[in-house]
PDB file of N, CA and C in Angstrom:
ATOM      1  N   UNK A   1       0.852  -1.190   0.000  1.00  0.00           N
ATOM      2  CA  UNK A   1       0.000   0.000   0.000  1.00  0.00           C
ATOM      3  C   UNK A   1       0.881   1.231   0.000  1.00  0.00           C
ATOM      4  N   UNK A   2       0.485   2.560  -0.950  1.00  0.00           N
ATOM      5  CA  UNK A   2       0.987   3.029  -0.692  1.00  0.00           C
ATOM      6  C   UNK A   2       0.677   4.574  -0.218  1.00  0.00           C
ATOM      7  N   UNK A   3       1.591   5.309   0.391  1.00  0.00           N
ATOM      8  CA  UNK A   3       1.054   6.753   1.502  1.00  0.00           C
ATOM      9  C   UNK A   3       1.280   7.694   0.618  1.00  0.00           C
ATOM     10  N   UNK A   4       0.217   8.605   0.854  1.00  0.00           N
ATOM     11  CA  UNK A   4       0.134  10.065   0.472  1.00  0.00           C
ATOM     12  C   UNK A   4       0.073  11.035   1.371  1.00  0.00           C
ATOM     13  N   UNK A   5       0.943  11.359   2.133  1.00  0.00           N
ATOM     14  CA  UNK A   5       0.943  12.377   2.833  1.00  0.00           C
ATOM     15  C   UNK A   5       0.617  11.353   4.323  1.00  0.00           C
ATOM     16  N   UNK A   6      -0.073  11.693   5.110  1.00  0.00           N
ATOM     17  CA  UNK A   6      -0.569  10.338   6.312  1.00  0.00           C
ATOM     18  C   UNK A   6      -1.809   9.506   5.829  1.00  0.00           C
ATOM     19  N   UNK A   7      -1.843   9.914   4.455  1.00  0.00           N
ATOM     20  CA  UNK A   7      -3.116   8.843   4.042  1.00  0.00           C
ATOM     21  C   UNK A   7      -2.849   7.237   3.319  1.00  0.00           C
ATOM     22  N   UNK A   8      -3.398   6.222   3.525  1.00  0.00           N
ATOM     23  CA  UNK A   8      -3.094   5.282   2.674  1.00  0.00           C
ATOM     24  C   UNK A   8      -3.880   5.764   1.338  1.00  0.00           C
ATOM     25  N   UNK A   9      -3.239   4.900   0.004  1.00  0.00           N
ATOM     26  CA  UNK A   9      -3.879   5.226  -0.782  1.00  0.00           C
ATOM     27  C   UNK A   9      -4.676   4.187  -1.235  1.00  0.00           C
ATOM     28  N   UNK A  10      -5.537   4.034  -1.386  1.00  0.00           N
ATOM     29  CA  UNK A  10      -6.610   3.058  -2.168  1.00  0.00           C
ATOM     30  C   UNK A  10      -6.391   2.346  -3.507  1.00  0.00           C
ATOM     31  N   UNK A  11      -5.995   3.822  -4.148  1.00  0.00           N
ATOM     32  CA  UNK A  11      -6.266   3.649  -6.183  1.00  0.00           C
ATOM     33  C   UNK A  11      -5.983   4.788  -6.385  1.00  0.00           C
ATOM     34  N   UNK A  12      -5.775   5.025  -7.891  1.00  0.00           N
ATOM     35  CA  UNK A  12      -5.474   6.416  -8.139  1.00  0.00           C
ATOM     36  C   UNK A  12      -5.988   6.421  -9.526  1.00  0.00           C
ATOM     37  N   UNK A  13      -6.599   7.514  -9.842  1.00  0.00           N
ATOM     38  CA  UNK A  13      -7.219   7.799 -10.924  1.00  0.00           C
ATOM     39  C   UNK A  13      -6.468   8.899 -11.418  1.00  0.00           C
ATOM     40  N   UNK A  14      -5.529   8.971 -12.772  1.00  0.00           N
ATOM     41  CA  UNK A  14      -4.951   9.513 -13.684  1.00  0.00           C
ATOM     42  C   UNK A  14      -3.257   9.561 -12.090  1.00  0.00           C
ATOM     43  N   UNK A  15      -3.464  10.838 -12.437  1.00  0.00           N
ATOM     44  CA  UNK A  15      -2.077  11.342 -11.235  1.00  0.00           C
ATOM     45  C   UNK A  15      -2.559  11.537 -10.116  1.00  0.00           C
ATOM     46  N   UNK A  16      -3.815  11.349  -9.800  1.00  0.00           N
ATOM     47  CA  UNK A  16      -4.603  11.537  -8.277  1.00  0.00           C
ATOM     48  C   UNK A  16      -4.576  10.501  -7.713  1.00  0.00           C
ATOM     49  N   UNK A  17      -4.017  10.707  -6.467  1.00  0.00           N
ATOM     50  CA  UNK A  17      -4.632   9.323  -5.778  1.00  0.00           C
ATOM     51  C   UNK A  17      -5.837   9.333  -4.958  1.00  0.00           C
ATOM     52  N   UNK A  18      -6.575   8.650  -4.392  1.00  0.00           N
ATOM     53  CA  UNK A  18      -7.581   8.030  -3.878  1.00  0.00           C
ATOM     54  C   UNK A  18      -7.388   7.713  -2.496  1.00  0.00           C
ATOM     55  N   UNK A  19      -7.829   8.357  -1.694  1.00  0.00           N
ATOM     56  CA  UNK A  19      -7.711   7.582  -0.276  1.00  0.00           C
ATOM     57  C   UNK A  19      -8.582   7.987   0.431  1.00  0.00           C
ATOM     58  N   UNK A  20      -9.439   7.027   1.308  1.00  0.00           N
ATOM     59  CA  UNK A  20     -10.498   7.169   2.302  1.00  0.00           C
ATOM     60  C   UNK A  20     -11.002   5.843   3.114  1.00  0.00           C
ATOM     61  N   UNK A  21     -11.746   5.660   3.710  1.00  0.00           N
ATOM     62  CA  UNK A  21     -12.382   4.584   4.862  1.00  0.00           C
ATOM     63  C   UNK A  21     -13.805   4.658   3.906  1.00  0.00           C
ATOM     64  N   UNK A  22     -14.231   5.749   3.324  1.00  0.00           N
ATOM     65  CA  UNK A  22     -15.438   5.824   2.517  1.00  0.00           C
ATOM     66  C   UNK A  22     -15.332   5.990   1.391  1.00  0.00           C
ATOM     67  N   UNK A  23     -16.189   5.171   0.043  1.00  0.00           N
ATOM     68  CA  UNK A  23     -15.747   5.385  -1.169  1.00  0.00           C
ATOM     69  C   UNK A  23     -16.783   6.592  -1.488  1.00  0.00           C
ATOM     70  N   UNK A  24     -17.316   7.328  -0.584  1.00  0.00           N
ATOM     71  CA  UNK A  24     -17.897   8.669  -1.173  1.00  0.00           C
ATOM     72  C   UNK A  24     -16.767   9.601  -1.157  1.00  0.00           C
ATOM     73  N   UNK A  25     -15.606   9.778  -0.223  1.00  0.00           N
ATOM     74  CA  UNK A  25     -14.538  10.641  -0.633  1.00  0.00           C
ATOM     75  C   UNK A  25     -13.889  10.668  -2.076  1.00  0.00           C
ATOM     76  N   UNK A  26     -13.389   9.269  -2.173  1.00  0.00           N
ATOM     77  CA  UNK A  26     -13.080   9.230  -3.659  1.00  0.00           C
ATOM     78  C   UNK A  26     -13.926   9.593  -4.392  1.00  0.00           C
ATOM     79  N   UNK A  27     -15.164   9.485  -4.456  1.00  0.00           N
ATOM     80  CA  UNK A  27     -16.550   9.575  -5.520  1.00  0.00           C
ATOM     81  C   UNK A  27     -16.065  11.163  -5.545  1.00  0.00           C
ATOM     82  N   UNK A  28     -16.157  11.901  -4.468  1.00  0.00           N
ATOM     83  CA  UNK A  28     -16.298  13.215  -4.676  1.00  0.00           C
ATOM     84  C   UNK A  28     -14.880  13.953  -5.313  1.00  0.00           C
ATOM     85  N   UNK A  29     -13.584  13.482  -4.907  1.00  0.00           N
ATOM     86  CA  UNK A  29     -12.358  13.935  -5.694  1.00  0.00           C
ATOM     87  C   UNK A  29     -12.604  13.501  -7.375  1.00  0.00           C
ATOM     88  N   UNK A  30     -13.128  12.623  -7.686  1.00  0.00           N
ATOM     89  CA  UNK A  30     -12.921  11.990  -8.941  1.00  0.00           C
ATOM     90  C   UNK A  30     -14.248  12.956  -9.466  1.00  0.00           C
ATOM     91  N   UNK A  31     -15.459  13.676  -9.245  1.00  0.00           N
ATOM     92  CA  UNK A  31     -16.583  14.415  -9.323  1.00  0.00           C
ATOM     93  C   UNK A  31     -15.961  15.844 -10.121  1.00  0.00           C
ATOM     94  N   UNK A  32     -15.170  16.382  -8.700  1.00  0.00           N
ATOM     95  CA  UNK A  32     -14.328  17.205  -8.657  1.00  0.00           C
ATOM     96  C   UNK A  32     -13.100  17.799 -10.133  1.00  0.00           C
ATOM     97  N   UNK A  33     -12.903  16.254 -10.467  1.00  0.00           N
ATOM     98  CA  UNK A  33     -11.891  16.507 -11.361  1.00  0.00           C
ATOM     99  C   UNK A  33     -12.071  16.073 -12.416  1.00  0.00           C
ATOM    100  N   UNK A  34     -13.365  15.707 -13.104  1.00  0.00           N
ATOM    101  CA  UNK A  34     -13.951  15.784 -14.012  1.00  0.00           C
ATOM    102  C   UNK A  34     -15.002  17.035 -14.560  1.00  0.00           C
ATOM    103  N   UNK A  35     -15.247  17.211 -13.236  1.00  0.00           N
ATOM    104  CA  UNK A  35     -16.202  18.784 -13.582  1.00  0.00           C
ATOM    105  C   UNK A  35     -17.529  18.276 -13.489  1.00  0.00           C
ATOM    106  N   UNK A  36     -18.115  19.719 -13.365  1.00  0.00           N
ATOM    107  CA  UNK A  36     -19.858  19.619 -13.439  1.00  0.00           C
ATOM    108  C   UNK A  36     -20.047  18.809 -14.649  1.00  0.00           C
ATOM    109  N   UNK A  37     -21.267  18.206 -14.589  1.00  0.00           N
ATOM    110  CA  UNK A  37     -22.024  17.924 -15.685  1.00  0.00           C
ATOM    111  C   UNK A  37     -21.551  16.063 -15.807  1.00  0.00           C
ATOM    112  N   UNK A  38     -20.416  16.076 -15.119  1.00  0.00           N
ATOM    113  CA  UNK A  38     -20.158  14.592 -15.758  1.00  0.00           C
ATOM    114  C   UNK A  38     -20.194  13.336 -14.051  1.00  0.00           C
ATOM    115  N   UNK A  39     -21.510  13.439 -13.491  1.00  0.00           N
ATOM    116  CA  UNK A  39     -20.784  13.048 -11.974  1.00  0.00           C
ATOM    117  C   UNK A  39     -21.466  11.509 -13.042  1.00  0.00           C
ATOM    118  N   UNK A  40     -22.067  10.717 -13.592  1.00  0.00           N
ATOM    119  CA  UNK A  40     -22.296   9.433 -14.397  1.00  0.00           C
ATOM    120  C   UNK A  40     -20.720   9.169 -14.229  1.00  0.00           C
ATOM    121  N   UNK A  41     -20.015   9.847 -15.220  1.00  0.00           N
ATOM    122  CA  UNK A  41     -19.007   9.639 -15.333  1.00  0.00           C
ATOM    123  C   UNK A  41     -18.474   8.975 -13.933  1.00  0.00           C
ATOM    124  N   UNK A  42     -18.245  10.121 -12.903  1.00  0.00           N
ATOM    125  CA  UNK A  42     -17.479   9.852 -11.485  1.00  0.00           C
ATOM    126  C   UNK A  42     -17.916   8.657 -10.983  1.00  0.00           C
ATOM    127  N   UNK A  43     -18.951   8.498 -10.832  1.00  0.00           N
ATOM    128  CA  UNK A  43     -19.377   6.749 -10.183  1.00  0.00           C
ATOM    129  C   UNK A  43     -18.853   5.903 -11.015  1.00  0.00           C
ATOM    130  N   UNK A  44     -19.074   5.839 -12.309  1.00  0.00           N
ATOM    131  CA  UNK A  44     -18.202   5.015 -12.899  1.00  0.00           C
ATOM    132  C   UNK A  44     -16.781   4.490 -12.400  1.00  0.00           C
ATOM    133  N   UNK A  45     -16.469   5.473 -12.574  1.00  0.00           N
ATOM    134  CA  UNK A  45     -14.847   5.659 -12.471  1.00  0.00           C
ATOM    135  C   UNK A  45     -14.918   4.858 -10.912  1.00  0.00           C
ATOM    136  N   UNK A  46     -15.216   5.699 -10.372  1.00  0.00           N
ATOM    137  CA  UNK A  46     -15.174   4.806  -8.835  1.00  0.00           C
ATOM    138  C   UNK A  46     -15.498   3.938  -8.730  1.00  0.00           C
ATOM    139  N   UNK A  47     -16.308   3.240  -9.465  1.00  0.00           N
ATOM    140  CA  UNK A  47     -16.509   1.735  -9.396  1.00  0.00           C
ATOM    141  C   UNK A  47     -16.001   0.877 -10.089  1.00  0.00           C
ATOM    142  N   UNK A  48     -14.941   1.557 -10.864  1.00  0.00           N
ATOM    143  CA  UNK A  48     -14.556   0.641 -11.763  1.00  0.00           C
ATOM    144  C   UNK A  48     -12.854  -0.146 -10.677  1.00  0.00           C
ATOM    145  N   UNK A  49     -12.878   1.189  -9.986  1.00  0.00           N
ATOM    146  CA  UNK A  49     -11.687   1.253  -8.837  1.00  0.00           C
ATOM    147  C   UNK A  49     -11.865   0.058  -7.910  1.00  0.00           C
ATOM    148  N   UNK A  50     -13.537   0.431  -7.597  1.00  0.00           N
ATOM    149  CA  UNK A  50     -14.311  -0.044  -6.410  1.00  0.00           C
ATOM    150  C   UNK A  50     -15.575  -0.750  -6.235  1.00  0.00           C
ATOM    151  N   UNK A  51     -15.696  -1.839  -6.952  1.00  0.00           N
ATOM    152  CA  UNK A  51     -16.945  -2.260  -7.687  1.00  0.00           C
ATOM    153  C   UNK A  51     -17.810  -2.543  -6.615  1.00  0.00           C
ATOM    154  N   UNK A  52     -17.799  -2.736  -5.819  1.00  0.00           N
ATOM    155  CA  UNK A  52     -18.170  -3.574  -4.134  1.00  0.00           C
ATOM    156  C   UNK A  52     -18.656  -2.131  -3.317  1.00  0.00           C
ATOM    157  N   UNK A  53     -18.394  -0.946  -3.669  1.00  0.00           N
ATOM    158  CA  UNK A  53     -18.578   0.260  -3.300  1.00  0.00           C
ATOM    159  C   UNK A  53     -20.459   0.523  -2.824  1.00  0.00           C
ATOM    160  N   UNK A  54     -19.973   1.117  -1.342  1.00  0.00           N
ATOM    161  CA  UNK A  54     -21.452   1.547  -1.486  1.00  0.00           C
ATOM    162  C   UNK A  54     -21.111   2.936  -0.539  1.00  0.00           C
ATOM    163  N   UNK A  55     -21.617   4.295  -1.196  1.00  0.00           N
ATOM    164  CA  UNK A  55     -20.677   5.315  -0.987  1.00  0.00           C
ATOM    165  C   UNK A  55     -21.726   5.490  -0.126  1.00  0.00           C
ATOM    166  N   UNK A  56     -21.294   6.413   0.745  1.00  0.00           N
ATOM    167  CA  UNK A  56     -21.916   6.760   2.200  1.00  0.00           C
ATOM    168  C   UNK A  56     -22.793   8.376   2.023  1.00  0.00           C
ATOM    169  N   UNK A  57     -24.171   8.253   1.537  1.00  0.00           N
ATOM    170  CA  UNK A  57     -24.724   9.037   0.944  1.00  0.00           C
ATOM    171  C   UNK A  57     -24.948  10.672   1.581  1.00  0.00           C
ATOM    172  N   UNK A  58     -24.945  10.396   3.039  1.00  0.00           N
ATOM    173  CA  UNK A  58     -24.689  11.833   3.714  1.00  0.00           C
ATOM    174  C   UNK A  58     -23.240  12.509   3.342  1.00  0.00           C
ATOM    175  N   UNK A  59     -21.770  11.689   3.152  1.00  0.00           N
ATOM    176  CA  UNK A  59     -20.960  12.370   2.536  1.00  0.00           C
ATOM    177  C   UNK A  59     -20.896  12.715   1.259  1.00  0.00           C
ATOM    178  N   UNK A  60     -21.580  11.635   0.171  1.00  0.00           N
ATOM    179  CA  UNK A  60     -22.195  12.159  -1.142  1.00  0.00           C
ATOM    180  C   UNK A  60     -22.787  13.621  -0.810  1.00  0.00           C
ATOM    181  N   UNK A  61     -23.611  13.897  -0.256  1.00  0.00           N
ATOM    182  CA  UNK A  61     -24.665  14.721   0.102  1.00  0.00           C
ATOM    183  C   UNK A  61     -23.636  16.279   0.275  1.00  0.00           C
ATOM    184  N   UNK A  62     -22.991  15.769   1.092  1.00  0.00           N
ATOM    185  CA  UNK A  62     -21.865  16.856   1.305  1.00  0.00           C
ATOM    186  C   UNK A  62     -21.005  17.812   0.156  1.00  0.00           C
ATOM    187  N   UNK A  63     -20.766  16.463  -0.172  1.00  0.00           N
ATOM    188  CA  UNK A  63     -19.752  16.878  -1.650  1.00  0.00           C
ATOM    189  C   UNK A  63     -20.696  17.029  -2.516  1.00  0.00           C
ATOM    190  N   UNK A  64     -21.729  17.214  -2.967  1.00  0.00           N
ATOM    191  CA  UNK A  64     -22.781  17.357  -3.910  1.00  0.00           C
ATOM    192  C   UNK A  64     -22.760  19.127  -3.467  1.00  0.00           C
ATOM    193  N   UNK A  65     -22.820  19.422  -2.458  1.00  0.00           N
ATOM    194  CA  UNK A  65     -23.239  20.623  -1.743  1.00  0.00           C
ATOM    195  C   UNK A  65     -22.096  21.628  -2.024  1.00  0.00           C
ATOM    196  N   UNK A  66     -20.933  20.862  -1.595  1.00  0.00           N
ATOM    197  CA  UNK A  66     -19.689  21.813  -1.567  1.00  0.00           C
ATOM    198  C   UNK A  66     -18.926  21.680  -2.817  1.00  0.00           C
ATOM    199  N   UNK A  67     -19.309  21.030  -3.844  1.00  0.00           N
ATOM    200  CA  UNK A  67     -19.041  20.997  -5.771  1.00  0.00           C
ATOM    201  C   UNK A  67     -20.335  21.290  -6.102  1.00  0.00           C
ATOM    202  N   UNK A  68     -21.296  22.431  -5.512  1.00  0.00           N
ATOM    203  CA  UNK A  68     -22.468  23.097  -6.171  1.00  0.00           C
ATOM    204  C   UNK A  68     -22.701  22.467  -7.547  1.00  0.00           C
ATOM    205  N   UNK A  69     -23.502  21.030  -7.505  1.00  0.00           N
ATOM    206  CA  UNK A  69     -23.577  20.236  -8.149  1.00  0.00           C
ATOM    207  C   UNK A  69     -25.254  20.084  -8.531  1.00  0.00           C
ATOM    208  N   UNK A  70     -26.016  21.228  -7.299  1.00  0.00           N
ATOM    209  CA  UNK A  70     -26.897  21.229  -7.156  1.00  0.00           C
ATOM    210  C   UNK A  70     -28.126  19.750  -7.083  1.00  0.00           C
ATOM    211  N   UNK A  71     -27.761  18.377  -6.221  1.00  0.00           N
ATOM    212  CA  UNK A  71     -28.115  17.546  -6.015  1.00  0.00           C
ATOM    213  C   UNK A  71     -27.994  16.646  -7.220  1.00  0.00           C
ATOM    214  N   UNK A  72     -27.043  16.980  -8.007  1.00  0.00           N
ATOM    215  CA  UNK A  72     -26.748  16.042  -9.295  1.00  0.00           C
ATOM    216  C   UNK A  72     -26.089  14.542  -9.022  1.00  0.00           C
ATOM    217  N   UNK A  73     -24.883  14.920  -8.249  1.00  0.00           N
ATOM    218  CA  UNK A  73     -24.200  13.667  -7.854  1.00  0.00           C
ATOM    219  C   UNK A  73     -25.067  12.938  -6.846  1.00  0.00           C
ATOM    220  N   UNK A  74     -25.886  13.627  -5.981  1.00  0.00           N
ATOM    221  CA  UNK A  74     -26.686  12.718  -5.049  1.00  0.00           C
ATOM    222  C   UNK A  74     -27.455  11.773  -5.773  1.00  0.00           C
ATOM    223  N   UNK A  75     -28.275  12.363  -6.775  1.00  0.00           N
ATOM    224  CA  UNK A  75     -29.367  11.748  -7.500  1.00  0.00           C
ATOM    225  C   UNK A  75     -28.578  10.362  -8.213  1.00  0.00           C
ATOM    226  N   UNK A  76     -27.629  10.921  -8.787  1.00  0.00           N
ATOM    227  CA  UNK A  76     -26.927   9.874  -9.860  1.00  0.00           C
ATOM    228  C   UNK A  76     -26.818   8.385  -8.456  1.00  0.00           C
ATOM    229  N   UNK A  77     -26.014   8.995  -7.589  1.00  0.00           N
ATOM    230  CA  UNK A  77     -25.691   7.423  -6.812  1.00  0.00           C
ATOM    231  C   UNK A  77     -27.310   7.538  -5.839  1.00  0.00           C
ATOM    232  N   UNK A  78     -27.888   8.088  -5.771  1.00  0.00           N
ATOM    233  CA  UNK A  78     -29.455   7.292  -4.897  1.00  0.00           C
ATOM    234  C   UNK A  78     -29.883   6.560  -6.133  1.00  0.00           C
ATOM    235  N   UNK A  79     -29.608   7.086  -7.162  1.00  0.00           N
ATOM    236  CA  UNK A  79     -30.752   6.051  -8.300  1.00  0.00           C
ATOM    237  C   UNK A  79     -29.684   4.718  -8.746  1.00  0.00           C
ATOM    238  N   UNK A  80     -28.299   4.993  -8.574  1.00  0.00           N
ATOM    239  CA  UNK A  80     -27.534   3.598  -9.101  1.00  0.00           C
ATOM    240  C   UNK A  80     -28.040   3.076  -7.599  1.00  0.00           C
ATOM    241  N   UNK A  81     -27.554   2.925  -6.396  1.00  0.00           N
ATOM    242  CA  UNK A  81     -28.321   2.746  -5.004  1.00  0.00           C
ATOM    243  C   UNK A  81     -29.565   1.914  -4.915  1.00  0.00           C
ATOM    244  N   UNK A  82     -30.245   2.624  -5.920  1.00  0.00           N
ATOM    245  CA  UNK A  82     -31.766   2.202  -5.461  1.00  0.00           C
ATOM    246  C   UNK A  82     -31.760   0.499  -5.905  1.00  0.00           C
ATOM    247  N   UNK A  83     -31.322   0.339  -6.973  1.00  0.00           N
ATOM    248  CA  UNK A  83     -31.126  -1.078  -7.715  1.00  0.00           C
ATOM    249  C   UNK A  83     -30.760  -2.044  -7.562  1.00  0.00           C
ATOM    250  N   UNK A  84     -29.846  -1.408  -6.221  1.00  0.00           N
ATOM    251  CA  UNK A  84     -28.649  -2.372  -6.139  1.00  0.00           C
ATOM    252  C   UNK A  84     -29.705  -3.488  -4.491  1.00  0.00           C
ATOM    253  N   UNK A  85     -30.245  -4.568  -4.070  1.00  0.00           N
ATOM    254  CA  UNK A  85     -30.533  -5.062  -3.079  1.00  0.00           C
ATOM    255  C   UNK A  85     -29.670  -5.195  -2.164  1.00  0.00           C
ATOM    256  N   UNK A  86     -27.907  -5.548  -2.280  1.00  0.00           N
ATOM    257  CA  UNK A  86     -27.180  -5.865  -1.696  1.00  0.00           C
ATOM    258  C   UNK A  86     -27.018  -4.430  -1.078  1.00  0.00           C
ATOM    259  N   UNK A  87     -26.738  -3.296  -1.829  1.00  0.00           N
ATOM    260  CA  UNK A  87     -26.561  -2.073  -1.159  1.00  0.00           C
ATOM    261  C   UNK A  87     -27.560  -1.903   0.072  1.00  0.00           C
ATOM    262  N   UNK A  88     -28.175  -1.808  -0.338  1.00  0.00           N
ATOM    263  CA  UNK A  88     -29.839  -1.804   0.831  1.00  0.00           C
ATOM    264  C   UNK A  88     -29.468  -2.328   2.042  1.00  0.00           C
ATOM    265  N   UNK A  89     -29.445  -3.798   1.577  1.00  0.00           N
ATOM    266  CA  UNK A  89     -29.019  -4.539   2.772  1.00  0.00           C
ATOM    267  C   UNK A  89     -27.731  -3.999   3.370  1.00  0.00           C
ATOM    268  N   UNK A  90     -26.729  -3.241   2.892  1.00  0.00           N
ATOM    269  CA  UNK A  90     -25.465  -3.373   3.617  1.00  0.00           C
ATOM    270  C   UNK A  90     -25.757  -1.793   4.636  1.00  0.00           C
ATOM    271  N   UNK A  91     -26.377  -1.426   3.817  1.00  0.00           N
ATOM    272  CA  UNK A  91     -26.887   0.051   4.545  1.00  0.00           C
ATOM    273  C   UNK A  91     -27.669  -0.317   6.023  1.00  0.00           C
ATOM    274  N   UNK A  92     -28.879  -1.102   5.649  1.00  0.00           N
ATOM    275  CA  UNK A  92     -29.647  -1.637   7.037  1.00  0.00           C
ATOM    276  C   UNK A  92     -28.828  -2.294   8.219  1.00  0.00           C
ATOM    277  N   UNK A  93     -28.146  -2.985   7.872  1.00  0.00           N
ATOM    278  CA  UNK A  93     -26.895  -3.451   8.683  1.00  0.00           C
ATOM    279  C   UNK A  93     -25.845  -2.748   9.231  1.00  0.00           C
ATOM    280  N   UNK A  94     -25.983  -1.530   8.655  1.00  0.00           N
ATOM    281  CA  UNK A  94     -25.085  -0.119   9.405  1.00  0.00           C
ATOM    282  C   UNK A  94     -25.675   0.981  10.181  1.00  0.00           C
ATOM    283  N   UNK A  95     -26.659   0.754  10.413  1.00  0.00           N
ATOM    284  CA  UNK A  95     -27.888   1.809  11.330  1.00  0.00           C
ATOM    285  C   UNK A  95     -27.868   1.536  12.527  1.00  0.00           C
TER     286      UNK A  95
END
């Protein structure tokens, strides 16, 4: 594994690396550095990192807020989310 600063890194997408305990951090750097308009794109990408991913939607929520995305990125992962049963379940099991 390797460190970025005191962070481990996860994955790295282009020259960025990736590091968090939640794959909504990454969701939101990779959001970030693609730009408005493309957060489809960003889940992708993060799942292609992180296929098993189930991003932690209050920090989605966050980074949706603070990349004035105007509830774009939220929507994109509540509706990939909604589909998923296993997500559901892994969510109910964390409450």
């Amino acid at each position: 594994m390797k460190v970025f600063g005191s962070f481990p890194v996860i994955a790295q997408f282009g020259h960025f690396p990736l590091m968090a305990r939640s794959t909504a951090a990454p969701l939101a750097i990779i959001a970030d550095r693609l730009g408005a308009g493309f957060e489809a794109d960003a889940l992708r990408a993060m799942l292609l990192v992180q296929p098993e991913a189930v991003p932690n939607l209050l920090i989605v929520g966050h980074a949706d807020t603070l990349l004035d995305r105007g509830g774009r990125l939220l929507r994109v992962v509540t509706a990939w989310d909604a589909g998923l049963e296993w997500n559901q379940r892994r969510r109910s099991l964390n409450r």
